[in-house]
Protein backbone atom coordinates (compact mmCIF):
# COMPACT_ATOMS: atom_id res chain seq x y z
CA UNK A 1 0.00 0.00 0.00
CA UNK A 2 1.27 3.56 -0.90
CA UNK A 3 2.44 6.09 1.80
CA UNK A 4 0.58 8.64 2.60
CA UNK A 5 1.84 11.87 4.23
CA UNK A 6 0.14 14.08 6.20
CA UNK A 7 1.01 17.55 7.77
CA UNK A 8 -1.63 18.87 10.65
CA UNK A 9 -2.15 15.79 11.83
CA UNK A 10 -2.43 16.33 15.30
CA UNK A 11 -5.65 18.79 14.35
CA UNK A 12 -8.89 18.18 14.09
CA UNK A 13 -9.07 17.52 10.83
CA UNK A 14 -6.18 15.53 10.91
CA UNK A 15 -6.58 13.33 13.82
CA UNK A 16 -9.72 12.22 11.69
CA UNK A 17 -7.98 12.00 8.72
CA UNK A 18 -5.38 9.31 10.21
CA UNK A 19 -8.27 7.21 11.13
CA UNK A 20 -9.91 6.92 8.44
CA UNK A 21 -6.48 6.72 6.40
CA UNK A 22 -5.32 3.88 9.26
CA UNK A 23 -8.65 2.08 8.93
CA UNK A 24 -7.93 1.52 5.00
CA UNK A 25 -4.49 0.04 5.78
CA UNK A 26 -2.47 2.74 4.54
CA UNK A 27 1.02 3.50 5.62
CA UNK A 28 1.08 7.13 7.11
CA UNK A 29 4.02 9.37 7.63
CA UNK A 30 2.58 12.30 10.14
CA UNK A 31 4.35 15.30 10.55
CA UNK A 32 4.71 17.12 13.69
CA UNK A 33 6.22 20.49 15.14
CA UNK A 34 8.30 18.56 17.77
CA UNK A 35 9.83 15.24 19.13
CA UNK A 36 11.83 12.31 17.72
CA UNK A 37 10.48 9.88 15.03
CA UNK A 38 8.28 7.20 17.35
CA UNK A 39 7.12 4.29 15.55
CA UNK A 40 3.91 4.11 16.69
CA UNK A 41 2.83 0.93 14.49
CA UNK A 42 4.53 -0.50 11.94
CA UNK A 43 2.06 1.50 9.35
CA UNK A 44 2.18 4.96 11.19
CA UNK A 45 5.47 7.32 11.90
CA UNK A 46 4.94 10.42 13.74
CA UNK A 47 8.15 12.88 12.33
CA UNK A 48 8.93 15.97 13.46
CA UNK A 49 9.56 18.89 11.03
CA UNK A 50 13.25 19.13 11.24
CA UNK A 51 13.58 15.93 10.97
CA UNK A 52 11.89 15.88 7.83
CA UNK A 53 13.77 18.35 6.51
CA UNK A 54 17.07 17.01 7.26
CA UNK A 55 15.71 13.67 5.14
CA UNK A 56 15.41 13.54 2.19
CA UNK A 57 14.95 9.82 2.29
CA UNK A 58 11.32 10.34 3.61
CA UNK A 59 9.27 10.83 0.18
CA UNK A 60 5.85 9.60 0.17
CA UNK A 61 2.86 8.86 -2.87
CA UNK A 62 0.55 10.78 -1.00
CA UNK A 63 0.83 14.30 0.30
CA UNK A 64 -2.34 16.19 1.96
CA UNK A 65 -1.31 19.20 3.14
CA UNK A 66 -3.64 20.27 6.31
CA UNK A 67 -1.17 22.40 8.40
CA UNK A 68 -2.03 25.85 8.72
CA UNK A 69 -3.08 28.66 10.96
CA UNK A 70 -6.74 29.34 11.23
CA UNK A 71 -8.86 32.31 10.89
CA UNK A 72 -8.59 34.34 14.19
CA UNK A 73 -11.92 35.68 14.80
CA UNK A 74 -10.57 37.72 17.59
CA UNK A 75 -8.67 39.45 14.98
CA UNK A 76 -5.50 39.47 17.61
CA UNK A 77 -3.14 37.94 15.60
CA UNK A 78 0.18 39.45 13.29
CA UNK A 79 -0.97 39.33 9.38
CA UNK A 80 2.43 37.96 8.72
CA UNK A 81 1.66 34.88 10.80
CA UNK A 82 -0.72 33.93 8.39
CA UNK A 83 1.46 34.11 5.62
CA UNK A 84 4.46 32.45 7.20
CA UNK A 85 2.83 29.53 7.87
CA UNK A 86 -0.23 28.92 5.11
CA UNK A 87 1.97 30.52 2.53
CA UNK A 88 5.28 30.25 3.31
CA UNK A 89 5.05 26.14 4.52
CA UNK A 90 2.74 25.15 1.95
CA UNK A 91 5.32 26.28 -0.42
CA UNK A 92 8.14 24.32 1.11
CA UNK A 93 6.05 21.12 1.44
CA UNK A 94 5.01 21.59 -2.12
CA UNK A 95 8.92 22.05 -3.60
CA UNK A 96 9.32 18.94 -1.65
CA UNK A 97 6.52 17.11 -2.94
CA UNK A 98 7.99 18.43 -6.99
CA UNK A 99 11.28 16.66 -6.27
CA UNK A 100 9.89 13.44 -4.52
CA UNK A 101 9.93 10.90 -7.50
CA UNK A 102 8.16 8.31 -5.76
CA UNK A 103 5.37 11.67 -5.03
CA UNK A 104 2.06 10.89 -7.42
CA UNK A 105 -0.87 13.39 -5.68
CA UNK A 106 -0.74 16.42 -3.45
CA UNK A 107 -3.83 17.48 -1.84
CA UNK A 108 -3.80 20.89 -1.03
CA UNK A 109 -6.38 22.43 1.88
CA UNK A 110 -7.35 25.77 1.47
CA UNK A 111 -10.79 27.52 2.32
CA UNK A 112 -13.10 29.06 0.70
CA UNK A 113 -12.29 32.14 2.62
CA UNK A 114 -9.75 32.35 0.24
CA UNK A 115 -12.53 33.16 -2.41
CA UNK A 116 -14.58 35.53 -0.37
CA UNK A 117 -15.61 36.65 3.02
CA UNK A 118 -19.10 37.65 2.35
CA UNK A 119 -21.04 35.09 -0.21
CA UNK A 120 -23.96 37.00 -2.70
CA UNK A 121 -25.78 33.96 -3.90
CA UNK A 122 -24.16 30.54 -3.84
CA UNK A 123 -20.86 30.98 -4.08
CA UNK A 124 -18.95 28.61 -7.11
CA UNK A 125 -14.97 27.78 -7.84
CA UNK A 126 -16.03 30.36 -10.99
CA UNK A 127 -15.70 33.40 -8.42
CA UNK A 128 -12.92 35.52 -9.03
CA UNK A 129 -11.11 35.27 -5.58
CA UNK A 130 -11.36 38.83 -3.45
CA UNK A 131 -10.35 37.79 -0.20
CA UNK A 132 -10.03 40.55 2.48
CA UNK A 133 -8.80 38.94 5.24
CA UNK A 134 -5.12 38.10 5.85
CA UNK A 135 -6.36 34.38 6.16
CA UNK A 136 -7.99 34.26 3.01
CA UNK A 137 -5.15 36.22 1.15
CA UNK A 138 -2.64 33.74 2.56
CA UNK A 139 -4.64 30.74 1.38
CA UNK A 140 -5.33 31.94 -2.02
CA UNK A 141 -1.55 33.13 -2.48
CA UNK A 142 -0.37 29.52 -1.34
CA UNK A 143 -3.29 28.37 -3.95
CA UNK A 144 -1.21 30.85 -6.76
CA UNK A 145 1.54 29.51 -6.09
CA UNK A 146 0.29 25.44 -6.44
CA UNK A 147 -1.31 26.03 -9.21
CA UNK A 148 1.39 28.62 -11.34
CA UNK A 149 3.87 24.67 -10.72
CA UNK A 150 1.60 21.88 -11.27
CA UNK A 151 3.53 19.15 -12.74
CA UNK A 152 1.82 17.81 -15.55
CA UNK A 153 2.75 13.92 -14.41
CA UNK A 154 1.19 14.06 -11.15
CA UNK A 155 -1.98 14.83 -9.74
CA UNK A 156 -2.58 18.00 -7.43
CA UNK A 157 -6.12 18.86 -5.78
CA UNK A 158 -7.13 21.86 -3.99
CA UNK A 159 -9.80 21.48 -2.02
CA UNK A 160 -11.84 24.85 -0.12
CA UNK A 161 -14.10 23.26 2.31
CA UNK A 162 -16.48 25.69 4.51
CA UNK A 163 -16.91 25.43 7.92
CA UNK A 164 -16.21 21.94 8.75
CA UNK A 165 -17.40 20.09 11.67
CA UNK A 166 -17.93 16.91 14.01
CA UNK A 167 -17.73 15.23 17.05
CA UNK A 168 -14.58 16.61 19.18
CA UNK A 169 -14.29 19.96 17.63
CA UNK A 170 -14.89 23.19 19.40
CA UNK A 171 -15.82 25.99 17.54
CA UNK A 172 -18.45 28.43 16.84
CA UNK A 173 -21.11 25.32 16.84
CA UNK A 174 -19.98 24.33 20.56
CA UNK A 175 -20.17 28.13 21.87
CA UNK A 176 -24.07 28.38 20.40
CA UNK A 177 -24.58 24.95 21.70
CA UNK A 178 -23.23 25.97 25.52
CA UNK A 179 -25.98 28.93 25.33
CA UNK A 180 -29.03 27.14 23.69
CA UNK A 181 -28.79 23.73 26.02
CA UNK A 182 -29.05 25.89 29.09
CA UNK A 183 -32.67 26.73 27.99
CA UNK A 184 -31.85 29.97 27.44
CA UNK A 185 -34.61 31.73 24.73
CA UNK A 186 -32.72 32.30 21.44
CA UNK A 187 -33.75 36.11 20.43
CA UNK A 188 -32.76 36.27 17.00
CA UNK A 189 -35.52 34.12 15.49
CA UNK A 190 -36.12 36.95 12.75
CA UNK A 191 -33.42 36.44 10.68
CA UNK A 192 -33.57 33.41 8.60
CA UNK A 193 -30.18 32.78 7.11
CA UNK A 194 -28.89 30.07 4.96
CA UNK A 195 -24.91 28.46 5.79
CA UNK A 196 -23.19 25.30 4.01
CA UNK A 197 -21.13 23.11 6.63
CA UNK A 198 -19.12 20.25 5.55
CA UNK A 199 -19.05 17.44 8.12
CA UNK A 200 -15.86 15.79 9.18
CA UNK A 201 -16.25 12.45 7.23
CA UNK A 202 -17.70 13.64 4.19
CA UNK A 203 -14.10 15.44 3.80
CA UNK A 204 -12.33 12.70 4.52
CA UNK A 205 -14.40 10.98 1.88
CA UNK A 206 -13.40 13.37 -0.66
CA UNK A 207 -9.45 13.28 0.83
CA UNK A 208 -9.52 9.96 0.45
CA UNK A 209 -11.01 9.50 -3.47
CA UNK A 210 -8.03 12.38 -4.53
CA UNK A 211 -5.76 9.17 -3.02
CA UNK A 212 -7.61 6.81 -4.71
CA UNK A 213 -6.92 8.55 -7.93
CA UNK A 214 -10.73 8.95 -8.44
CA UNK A 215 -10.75 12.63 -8.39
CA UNK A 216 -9.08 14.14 -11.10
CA UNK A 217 -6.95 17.53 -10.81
CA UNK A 218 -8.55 21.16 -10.24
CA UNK A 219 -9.82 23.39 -7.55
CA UNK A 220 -13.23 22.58 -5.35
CA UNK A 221 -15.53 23.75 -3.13
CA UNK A 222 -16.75 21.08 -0.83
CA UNK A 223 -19.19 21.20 1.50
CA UNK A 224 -22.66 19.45 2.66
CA UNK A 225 -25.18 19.04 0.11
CA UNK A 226 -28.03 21.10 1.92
CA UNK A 227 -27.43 24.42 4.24
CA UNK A 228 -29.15 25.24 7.47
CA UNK A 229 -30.19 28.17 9.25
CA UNK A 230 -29.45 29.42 12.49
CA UNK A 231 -32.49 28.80 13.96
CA UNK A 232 -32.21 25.40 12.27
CA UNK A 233 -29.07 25.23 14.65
CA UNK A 234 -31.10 25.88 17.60
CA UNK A 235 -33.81 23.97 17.07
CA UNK A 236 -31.65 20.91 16.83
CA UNK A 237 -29.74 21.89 19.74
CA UNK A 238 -32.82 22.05 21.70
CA UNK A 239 -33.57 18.66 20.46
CA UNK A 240 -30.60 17.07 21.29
CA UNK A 241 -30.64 18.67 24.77
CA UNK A 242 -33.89 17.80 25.39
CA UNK A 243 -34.96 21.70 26.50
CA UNK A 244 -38.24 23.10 25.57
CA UNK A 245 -37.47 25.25 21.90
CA UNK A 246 -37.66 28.77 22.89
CA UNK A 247 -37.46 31.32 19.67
CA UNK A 248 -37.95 35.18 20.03
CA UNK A 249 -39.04 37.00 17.15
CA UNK A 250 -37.96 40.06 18.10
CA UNK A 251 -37.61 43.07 15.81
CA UNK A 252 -34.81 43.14 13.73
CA UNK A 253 -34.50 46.77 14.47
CA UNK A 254 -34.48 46.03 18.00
CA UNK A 255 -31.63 43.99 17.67
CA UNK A 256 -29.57 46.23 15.57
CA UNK A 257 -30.49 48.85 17.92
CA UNK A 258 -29.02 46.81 20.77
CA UNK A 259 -26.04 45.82 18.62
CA UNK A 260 -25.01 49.29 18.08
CA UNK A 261 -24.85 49.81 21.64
CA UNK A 262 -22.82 46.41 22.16
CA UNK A 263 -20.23 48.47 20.02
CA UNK A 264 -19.84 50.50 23.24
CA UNK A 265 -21.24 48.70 26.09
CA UNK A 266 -20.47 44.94 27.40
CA UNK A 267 -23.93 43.60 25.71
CA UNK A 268 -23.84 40.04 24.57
CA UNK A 269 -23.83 41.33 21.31
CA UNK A 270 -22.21 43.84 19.13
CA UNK A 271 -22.66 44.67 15.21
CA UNK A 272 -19.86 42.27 14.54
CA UNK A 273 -21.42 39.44 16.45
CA UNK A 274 -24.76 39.75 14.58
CA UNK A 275 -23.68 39.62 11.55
CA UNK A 276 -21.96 36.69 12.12
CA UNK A 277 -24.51 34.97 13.33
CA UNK A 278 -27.21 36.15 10.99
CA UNK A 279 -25.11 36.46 7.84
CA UNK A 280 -26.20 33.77 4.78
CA UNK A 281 -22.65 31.92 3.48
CA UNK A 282 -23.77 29.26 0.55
CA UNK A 283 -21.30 26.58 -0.91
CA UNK A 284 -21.77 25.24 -4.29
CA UNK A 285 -20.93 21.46 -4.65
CA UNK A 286 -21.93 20.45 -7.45
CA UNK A 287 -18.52 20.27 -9.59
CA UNK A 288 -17.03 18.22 -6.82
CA UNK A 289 -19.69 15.79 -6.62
CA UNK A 290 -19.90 15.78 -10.56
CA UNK A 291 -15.72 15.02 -10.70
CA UNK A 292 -16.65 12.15 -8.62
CA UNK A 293 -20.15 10.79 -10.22
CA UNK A 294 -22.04 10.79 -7.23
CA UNK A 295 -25.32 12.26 -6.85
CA UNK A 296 -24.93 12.94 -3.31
CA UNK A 297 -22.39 13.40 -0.13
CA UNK A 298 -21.88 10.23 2.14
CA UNK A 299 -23.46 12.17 5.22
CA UNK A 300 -26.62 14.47 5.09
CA UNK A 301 -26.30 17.87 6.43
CA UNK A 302 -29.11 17.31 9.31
CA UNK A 303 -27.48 13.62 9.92
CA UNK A 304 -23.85 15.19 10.11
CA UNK A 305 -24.44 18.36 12.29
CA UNK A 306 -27.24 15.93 15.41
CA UNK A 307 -23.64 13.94 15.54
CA UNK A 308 -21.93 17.08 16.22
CA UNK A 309 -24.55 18.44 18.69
CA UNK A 310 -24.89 15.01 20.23
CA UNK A 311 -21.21 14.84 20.90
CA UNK A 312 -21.44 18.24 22.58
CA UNK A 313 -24.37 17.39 24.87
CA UNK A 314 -22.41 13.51 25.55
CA UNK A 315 -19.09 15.50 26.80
């Protein structure tokens, strides 16, 4: 079976990504920021960076690049962090991948934040990228820079999933679902938004077909087949919970009344907060799931995000 490396792997993302890689009896090479090589099991090898660097004996068929630095919604970190590490280390693990013989695919993580931060419509891999962020512009220059070198004998895939999710993360999902399982009445039941979410295995589905070599090169969005609301969120929340659904209709003037003054006071909310929660963000997947002839994602949307909100109320 072909080696497979992986970078991130200690994330999220990537901790789910080994499993399902493991499961399928490949032979993983994970890379990590620190720490001798430990053979784990005679199919996985956890290697730190410099190591890696130092060898050039450790090539690989397989390289999915997930290591990066995510989008800071607290807006505290330095823009050239972002660039250092989802520009500057993609690059290097892409020159390495370009002079690894035995290399055949890289898979290359980006977001679709690196398209736009504000979605008119359903957003498709047609958009011309306008990122505005210093996430997003570090993504879509690492994406430049893939795609300006693509070797035309092996196969590289970017892939710009939205917000992904699943049991074990901890995100904006688990901060809504620590305020709607107390009980508490959600107040912004007049705003009926529309958001794509990708669950956790449905990208590891995809992942694993670029491996497979039944995904052919390009860019894609991927993401859930359906969207959901907020209050969609919160009504599934309360089911999972088992709390009585409690949704307040008030005013939307009311509310941006009260968000103005969040701007200034300590209020729960603030303009930046509403929008947030009450802005629509759609995710076309229909190329994706064309490249692949399927007519449909492994998970449902609804099926995906009760395992995530189950999870939450379990822990």
């Amino acid at each position: 079976m072909d080696k497979v490396l992986v970078t991130g792997s200690t994330g999220f993302v990537g901790k789910n990504l080994l499993s399902t890689l493991l499961n399928k009896d490949y032979s993983v090479i994970a890379l990590v920021r620190s720490g001798n090589i430990v053979r784990e099991a005679s199919w996985l090898d956890y290697v730190d960076y410099k190591s890696y660097w130092q060898n050039k004996e450790i090539q690989a068929a397989h390289y999915i690049h997930l290591a990066g630095k995510a989008h800071d919604l607290k807006n505290i970190s330095d823009e050239l962090s972002y660039f250092e590490i989802n520009y500057e280390l993609t690059k290097e693990i892409y020159n390495r991948f370009l002079d690894d013989d035995s290399a055949k695919t890289f898979t290359f993580i980006s977001s679709v934040k690196a398209v736009a931060d504000e979605v008119s419509g359903e957003l498709t891999e047609e958009a011309v990228p306008n990122p505005l962020t210093a996430y997003g512009r570090s993504k879509i220059k690492a994406e430049k820079y893939i795609l300006e070198n693509t070797p035309k004998d092996k196969t590289v895939v970017i892939l710009r999933p939205c917000m992904i999710h699943g049991p074990g993360n901890k995100g904006n999902l688990n901060l809504l679902h620590s305020v709607v399982s107390k009980g508490l009445p959600w107040p912004l039941g007049a705003y009926e938004n529309r958001r794509s979410f990708l669950f956790i295995d449905n990208l590891c589905y995809v992942i694993h077909k670029v491996i497979e070599f039944e995904l052919k090169a390009g860019v894609y969005n991927v993401s859930d087949d359906s969207s959901l609301s907020t209050n969609d969120l919160v009504r599934m929340i309360a089911e999972t919970s088992g709390n009585k659904l409690r949704i307040l209709n008030i005013p939307k003037q009311v509310i941006s009344f009260l968000a103005m003054a969040g701007n200034i006071l300590p209020l729960p909310v603030n303009e930046e907060r509403l929008q947030k929660l009450t802005e629509s963000y759609l995710i076309s997947n229909r190329k994706i799931k064309k490249a692949l002839g399927i007519k449909k994602m492994p998970v449902s949307a609804r099926e995906g995000m009760m395992k995530t909100l189950q999870s939450f109320q379990n822990s």
